[in-house]
Each structure stands twice: as C-alpha cells, then as structure tokens.
PDB file of N, CA and C in Angstrom:
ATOM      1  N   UNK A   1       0.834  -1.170   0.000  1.00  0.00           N
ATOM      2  CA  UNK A   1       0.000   0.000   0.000  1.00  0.00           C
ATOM      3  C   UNK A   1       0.885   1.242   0.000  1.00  0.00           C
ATOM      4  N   UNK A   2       0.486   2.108  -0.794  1.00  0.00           N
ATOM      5  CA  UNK A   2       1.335   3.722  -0.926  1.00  0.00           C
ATOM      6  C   UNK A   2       0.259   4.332  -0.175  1.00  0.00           C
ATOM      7  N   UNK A   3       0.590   5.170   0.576  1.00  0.00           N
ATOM      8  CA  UNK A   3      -0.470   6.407   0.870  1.00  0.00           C
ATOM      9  C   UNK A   3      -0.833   7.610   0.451  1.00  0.00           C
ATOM     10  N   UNK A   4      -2.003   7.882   0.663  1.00  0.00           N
ATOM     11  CA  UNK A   4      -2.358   9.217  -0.073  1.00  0.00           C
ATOM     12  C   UNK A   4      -1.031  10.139   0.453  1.00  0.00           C
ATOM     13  N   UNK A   5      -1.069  11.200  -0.185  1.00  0.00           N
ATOM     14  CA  UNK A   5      -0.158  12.457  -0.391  1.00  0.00           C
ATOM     15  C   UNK A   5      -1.146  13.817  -0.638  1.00  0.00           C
ATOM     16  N   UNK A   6      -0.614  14.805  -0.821  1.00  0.00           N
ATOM     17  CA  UNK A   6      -1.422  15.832  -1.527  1.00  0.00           C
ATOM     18  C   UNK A   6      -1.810  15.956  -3.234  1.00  0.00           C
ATOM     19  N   UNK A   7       0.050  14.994  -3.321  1.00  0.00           N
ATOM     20  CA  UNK A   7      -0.862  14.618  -4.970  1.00  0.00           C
ATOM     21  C   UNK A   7      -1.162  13.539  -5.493  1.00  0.00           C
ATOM     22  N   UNK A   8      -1.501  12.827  -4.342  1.00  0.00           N
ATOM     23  CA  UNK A   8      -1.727  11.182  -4.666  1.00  0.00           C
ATOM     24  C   UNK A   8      -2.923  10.573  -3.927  1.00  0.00           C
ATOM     25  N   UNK A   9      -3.732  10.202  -4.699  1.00  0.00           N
ATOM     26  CA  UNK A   9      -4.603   9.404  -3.443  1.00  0.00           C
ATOM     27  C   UNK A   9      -4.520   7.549  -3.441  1.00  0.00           C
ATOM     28  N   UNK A  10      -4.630   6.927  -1.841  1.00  0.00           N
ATOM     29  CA  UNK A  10      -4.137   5.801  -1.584  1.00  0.00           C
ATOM     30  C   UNK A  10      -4.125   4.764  -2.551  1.00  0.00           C
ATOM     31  N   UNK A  11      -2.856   3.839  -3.062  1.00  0.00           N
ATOM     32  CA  UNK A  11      -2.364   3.334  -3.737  1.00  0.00           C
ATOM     33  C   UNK A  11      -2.423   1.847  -3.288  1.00  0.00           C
ATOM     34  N   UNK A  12      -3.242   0.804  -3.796  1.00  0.00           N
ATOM     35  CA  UNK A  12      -3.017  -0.614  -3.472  1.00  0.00           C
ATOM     36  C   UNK A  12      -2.280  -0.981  -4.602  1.00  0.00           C
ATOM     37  N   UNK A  13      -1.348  -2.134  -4.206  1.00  0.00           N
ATOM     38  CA  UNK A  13      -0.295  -2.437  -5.383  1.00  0.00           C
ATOM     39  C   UNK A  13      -0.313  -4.044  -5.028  1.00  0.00           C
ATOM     40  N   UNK A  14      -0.859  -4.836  -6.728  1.00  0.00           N
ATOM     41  CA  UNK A  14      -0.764  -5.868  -6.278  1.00  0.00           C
ATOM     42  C   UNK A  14       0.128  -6.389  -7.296  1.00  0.00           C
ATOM     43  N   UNK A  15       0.660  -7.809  -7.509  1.00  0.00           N
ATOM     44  CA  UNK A  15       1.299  -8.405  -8.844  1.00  0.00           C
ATOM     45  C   UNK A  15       0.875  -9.835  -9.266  1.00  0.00           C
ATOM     46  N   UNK A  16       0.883 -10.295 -10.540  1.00  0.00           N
ATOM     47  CA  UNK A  16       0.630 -11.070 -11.124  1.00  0.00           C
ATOM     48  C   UNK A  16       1.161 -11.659 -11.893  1.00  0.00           C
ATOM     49  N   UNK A  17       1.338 -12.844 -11.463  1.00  0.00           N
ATOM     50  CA  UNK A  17       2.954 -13.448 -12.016  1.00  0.00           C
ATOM     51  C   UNK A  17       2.900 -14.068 -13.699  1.00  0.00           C
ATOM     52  N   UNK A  18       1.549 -14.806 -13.482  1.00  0.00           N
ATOM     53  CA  UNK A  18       0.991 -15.173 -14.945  1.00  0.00           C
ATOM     54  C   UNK A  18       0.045 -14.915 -15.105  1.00  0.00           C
ATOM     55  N   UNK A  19      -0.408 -13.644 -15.624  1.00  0.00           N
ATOM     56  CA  UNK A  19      -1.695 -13.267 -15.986  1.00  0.00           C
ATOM     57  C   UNK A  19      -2.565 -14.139 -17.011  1.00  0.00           C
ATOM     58  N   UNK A  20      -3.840 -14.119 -16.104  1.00  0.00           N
ATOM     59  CA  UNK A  20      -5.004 -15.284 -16.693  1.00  0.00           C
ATOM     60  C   UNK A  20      -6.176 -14.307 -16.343  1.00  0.00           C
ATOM     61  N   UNK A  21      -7.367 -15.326 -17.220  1.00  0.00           N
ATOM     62  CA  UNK A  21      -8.670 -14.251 -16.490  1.00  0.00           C
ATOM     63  C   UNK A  21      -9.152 -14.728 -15.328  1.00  0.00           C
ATOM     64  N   UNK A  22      -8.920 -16.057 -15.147  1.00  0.00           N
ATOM     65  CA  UNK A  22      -9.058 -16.495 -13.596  1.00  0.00           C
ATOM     66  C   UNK A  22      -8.488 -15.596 -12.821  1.00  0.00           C
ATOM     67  N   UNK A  23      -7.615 -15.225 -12.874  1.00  0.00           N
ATOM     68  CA  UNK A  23      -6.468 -14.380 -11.943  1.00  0.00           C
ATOM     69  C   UNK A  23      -6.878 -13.015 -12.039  1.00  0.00           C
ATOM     70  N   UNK A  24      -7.027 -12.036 -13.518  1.00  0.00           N
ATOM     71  CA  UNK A  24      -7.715 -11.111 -12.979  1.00  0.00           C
ATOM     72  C   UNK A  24      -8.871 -11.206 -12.092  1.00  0.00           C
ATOM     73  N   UNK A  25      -9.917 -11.812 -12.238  1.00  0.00           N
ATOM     74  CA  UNK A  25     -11.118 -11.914 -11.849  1.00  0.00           C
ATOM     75  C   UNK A  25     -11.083 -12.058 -10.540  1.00  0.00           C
ATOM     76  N   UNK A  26     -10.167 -12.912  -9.977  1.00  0.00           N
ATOM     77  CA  UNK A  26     -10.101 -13.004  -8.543  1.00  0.00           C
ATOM     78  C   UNK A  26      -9.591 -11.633  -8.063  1.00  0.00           C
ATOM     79  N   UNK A  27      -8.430 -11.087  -8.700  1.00  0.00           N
ATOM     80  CA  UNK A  27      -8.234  -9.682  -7.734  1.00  0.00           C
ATOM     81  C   UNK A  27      -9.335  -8.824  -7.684  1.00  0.00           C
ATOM     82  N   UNK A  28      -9.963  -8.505  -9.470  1.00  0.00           N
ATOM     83  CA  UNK A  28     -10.871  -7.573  -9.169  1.00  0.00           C
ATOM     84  C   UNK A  28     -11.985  -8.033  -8.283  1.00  0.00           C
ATOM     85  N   UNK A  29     -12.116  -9.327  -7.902  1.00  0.00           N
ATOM     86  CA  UNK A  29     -13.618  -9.339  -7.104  1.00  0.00           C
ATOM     87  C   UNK A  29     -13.009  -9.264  -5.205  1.00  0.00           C
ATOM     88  N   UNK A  30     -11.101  -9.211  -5.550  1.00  0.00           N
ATOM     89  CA  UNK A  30     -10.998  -8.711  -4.302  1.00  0.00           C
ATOM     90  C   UNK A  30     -10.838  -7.635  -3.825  1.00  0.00           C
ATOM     91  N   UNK A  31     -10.989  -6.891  -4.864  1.00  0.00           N
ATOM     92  CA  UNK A  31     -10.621  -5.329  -4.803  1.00  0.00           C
ATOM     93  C   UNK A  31     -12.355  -4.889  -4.675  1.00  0.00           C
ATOM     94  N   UNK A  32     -12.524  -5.214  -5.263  1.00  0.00           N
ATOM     95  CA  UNK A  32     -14.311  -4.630  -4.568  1.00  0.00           C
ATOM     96  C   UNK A  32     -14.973  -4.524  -3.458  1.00  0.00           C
ATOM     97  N   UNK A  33     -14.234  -5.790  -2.474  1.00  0.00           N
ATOM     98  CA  UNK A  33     -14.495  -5.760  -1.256  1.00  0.00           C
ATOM     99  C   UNK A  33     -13.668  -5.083  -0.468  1.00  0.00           C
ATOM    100  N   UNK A  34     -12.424  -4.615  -0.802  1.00  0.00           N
ATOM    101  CA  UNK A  34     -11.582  -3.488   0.114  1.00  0.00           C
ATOM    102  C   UNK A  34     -11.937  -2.418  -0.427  1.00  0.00           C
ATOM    103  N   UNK A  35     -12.178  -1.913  -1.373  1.00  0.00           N
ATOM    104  CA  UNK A  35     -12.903  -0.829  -1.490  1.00  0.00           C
ATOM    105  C   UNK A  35     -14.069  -0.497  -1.035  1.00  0.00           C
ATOM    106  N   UNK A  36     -14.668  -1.287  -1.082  1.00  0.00           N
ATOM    107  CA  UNK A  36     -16.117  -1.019  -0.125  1.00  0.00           C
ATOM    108  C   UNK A  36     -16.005  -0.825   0.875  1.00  0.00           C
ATOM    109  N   UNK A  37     -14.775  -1.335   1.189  1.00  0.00           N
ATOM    110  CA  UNK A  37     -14.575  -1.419   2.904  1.00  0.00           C
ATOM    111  C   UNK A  37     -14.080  -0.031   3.558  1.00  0.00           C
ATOM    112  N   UNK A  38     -13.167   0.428   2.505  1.00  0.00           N
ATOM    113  CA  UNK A  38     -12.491   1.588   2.365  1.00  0.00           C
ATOM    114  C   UNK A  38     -13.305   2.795   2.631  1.00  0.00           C
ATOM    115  N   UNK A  39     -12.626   3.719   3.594  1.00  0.00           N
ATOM    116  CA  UNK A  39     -13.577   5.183   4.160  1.00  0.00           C
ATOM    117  C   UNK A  39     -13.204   6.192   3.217  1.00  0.00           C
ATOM    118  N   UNK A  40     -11.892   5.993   2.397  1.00  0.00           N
ATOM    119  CA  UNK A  40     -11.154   7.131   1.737  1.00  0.00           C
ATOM    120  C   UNK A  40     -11.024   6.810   0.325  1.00  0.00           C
ATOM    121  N   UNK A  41     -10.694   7.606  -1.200  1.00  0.00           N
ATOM    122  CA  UNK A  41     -10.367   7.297  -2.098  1.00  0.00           C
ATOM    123  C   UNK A  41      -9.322   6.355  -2.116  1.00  0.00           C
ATOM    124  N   UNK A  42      -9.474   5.733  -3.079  1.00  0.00           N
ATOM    125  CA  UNK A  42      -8.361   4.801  -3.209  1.00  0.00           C
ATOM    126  C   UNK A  42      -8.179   3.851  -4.917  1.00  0.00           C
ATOM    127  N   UNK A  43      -7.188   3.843  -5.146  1.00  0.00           N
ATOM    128  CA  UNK A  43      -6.994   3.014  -6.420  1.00  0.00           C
ATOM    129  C   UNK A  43      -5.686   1.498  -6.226  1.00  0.00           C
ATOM    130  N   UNK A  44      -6.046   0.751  -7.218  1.00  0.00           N
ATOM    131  CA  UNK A  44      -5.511  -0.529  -7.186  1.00  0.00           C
ATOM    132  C   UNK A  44      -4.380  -0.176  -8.514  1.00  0.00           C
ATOM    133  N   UNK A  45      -2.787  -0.515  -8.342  1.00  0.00           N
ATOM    134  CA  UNK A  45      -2.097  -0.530  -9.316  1.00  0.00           C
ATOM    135  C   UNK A  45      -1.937  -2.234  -9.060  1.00  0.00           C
ATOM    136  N   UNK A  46      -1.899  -3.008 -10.145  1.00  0.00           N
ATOM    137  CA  UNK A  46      -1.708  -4.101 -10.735  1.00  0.00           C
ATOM    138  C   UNK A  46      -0.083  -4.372 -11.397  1.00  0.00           C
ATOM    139  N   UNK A  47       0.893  -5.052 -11.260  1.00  0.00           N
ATOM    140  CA  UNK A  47       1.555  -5.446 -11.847  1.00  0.00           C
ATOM    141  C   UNK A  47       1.712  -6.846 -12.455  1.00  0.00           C
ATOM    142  N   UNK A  48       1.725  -6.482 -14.042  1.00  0.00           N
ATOM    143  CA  UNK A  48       1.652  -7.628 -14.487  1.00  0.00           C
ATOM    144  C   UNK A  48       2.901  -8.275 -15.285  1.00  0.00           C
ATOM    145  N   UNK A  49       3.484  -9.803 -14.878  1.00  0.00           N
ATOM    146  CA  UNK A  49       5.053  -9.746 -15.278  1.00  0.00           C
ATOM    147  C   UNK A  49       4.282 -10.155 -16.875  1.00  0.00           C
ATOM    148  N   UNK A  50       4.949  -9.680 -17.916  1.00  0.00           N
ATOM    149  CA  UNK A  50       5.354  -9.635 -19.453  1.00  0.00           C
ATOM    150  C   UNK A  50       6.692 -10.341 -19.833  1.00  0.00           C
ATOM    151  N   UNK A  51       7.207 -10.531 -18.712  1.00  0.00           N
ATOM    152  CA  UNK A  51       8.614 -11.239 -19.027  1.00  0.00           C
ATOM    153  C   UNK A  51       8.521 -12.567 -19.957  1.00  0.00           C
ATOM    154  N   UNK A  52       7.805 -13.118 -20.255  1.00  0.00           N
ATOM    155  CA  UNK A  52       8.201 -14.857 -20.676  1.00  0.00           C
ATOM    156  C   UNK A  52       6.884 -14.783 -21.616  1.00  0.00           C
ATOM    157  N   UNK A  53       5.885 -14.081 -21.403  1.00  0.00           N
ATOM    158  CA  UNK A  53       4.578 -14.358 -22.247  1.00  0.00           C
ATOM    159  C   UNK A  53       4.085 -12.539 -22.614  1.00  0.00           C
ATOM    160  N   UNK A  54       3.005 -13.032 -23.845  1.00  0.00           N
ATOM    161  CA  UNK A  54       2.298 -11.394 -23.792  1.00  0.00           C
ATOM    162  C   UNK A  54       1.022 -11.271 -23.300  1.00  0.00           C
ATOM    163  N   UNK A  55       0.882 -10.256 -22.869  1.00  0.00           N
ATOM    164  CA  UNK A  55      -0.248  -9.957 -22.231  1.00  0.00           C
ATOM    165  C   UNK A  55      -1.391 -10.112 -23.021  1.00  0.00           C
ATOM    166  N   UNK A  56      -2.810 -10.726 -22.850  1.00  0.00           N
ATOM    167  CA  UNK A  56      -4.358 -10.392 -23.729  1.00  0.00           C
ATOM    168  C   UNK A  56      -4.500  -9.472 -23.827  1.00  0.00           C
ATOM    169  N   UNK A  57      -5.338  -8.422 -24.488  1.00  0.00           N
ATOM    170  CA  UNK A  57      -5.290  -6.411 -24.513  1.00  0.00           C
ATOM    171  C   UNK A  57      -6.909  -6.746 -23.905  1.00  0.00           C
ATOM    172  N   UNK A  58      -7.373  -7.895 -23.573  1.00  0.00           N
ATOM    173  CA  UNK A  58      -8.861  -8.000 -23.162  1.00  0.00           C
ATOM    174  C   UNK A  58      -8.451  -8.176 -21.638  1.00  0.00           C
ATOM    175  N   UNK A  59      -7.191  -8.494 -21.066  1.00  0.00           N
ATOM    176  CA  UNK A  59      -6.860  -8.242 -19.343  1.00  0.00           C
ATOM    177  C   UNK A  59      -6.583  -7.233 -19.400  1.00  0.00           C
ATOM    178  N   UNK A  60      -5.821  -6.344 -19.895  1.00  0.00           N
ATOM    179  CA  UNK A  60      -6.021  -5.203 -19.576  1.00  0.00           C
ATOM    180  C   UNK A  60      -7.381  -3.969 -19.599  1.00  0.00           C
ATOM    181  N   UNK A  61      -7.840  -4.627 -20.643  1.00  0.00           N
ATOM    182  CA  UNK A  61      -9.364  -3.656 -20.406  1.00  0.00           C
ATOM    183  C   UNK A  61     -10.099  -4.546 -19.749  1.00  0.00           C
ATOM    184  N   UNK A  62     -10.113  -5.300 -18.948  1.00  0.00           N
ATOM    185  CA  UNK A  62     -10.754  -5.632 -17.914  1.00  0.00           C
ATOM    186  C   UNK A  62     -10.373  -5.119 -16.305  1.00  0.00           C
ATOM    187  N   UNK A  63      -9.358  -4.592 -16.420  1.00  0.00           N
ATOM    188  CA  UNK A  63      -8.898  -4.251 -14.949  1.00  0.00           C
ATOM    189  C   UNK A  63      -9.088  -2.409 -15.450  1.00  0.00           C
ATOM    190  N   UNK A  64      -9.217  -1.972 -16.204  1.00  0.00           N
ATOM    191  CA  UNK A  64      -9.092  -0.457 -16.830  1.00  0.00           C
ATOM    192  C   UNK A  64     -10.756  -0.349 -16.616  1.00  0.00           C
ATOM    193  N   UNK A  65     -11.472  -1.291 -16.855  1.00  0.00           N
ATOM    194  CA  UNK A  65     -13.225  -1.309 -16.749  1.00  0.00           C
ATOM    195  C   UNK A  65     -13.295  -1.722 -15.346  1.00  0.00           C
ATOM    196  N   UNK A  66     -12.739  -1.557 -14.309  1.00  0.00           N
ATOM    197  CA  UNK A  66     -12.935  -1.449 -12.984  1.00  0.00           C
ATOM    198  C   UNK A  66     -11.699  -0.719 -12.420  1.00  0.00           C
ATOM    199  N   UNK A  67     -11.570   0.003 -13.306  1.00  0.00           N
ATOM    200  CA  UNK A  67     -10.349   1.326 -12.806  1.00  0.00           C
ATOM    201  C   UNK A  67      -9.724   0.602 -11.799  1.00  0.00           C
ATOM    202  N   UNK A  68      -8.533  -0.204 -12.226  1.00  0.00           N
ATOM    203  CA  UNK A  68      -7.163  -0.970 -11.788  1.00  0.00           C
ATOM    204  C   UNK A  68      -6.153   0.126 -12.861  1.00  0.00           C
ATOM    205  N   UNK A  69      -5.508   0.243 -12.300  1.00  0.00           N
ATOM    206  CA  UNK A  69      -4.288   0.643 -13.330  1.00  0.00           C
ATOM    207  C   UNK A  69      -3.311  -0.628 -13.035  1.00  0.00           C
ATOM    208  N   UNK A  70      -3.584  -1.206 -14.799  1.00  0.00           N
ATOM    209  CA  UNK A  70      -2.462  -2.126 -14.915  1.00  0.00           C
ATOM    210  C   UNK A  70      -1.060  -1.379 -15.571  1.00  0.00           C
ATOM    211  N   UNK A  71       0.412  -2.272 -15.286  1.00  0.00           N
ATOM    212  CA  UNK A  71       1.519  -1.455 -15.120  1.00  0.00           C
ATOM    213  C   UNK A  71       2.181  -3.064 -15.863  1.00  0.00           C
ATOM    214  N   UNK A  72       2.667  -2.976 -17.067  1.00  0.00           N
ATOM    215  CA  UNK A  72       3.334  -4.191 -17.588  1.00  0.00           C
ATOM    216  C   UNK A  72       4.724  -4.208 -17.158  1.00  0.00           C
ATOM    217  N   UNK A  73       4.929  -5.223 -16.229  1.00  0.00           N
ATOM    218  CA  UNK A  73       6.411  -5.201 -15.784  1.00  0.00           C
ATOM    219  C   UNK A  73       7.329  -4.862 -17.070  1.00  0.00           C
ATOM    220  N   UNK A  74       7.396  -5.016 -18.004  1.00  0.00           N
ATOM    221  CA  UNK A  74       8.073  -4.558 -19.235  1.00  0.00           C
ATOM    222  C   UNK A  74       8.691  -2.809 -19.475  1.00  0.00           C
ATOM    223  N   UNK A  75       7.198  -2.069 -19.127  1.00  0.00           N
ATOM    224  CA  UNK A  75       6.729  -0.813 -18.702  1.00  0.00           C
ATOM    225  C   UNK A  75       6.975  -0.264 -17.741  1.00  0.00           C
ATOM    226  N   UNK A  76       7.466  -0.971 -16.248  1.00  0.00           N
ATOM    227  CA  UNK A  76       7.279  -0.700 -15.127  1.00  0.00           C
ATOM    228  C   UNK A  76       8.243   1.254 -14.840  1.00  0.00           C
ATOM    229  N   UNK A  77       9.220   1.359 -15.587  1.00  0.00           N
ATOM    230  CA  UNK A  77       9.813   2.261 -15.829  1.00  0.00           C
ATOM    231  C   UNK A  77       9.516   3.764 -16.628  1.00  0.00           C
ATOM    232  N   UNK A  78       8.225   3.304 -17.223  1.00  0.00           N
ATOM    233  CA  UNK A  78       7.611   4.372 -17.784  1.00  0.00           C
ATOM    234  C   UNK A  78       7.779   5.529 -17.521  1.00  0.00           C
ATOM    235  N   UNK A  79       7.878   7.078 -17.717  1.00  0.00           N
ATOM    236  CA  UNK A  79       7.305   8.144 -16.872  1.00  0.00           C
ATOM    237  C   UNK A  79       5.667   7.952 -16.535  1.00  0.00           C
ATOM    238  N   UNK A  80       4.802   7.790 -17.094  1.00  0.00           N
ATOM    239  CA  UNK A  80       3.508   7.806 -16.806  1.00  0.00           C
ATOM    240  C   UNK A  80       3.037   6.192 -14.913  1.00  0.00           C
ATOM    241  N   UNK A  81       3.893   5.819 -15.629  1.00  0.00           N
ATOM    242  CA  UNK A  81       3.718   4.621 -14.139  1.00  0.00           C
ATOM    243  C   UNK A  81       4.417   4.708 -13.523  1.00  0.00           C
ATOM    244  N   UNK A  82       5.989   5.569 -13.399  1.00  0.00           N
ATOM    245  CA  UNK A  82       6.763   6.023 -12.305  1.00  0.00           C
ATOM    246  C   UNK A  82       5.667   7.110 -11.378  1.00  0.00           C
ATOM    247  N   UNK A  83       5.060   7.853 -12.366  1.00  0.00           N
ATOM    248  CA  UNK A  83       4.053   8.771 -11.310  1.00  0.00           C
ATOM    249  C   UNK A  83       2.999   8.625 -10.884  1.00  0.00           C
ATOM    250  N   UNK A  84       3.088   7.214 -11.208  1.00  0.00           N
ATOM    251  CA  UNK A  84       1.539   6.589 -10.147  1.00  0.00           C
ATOM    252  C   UNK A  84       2.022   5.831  -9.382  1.00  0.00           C
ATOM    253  N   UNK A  85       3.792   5.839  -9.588  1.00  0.00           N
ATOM    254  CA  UNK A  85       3.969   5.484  -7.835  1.00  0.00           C
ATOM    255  C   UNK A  85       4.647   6.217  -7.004  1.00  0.00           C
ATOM    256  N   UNK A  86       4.836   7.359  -7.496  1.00  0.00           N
ATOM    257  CA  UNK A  86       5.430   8.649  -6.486  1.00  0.00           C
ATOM    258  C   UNK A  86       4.672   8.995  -5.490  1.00  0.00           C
ATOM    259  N   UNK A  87       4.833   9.445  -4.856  1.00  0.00           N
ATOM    260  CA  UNK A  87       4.793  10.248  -3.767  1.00  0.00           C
ATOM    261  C   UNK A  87       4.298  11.965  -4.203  1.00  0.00           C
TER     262      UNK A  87
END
C-alpha cells in the first residue's frame, strides 16, 4: 500500500505473475471488497510480469473497466507509471 499524499490518493499495489482471467477476476472481485470497505479514495495498481509471455489487450481492459491501473512489468519504468507510484 502507498499512501495518499497531496498529490496522490491511496495506492493498493498488487502483482501477477501469470496473468489469466481467472487471476484477474479473482483480484478484481478482491478489490471490490476493500474498497467497499475503504472510508477514503483509493486506487488498485496491478503489476503484471510480461517477461516470458504477452499480455491479452482484453486483461487489460478488464482491470481499466474497474479502474485498476495495470503497469506491464516490461513498462514498469515508464514516466507515466513512475508517477503513479510517487509520492
């Protein structure tokens, strides 16, 4: 977990070693229940390893259609996904 900041609001960070839709499906239906649970804004960053296989573009718009920001370990260096894990 990152915490909110002034320019960040709270950050869950999970990873996924071999992305499947079994595997999304289970985070997002676990992320629904900590969010619900949750008193404050909050978003889920996803890491997904790309190392050995390629990603479906239908897991990623499945975690993007329940506002996950997925982060392709490939990518992990980005500017745009370095600043969704700053501070």
């Amino acid at each position: 977990m990152l915490p909110f900041t002034s320019k960040q609001t709270e950050r869950f960070c999970t990873s996924i070693t071999r992305p499947s839709q079994r595997l999304i499906s289970s985070t997002l239906f676990s992320w629904e229940d900590t969010q619900a649970a949750r008193k404050t804004p909050s978003e889920l960053v996803v890491f997904l390893n790309d190392s050995d296989r390629r990603i479906d573009n239908q897991l990623i718009t499945a975690l993007e259609k329940y506002n996950a920001y997925p982060i392709k370990w490939s990518e992990r260096e980005f500017k745009e996904n370095l600043y969704k894990l700053a501070s």
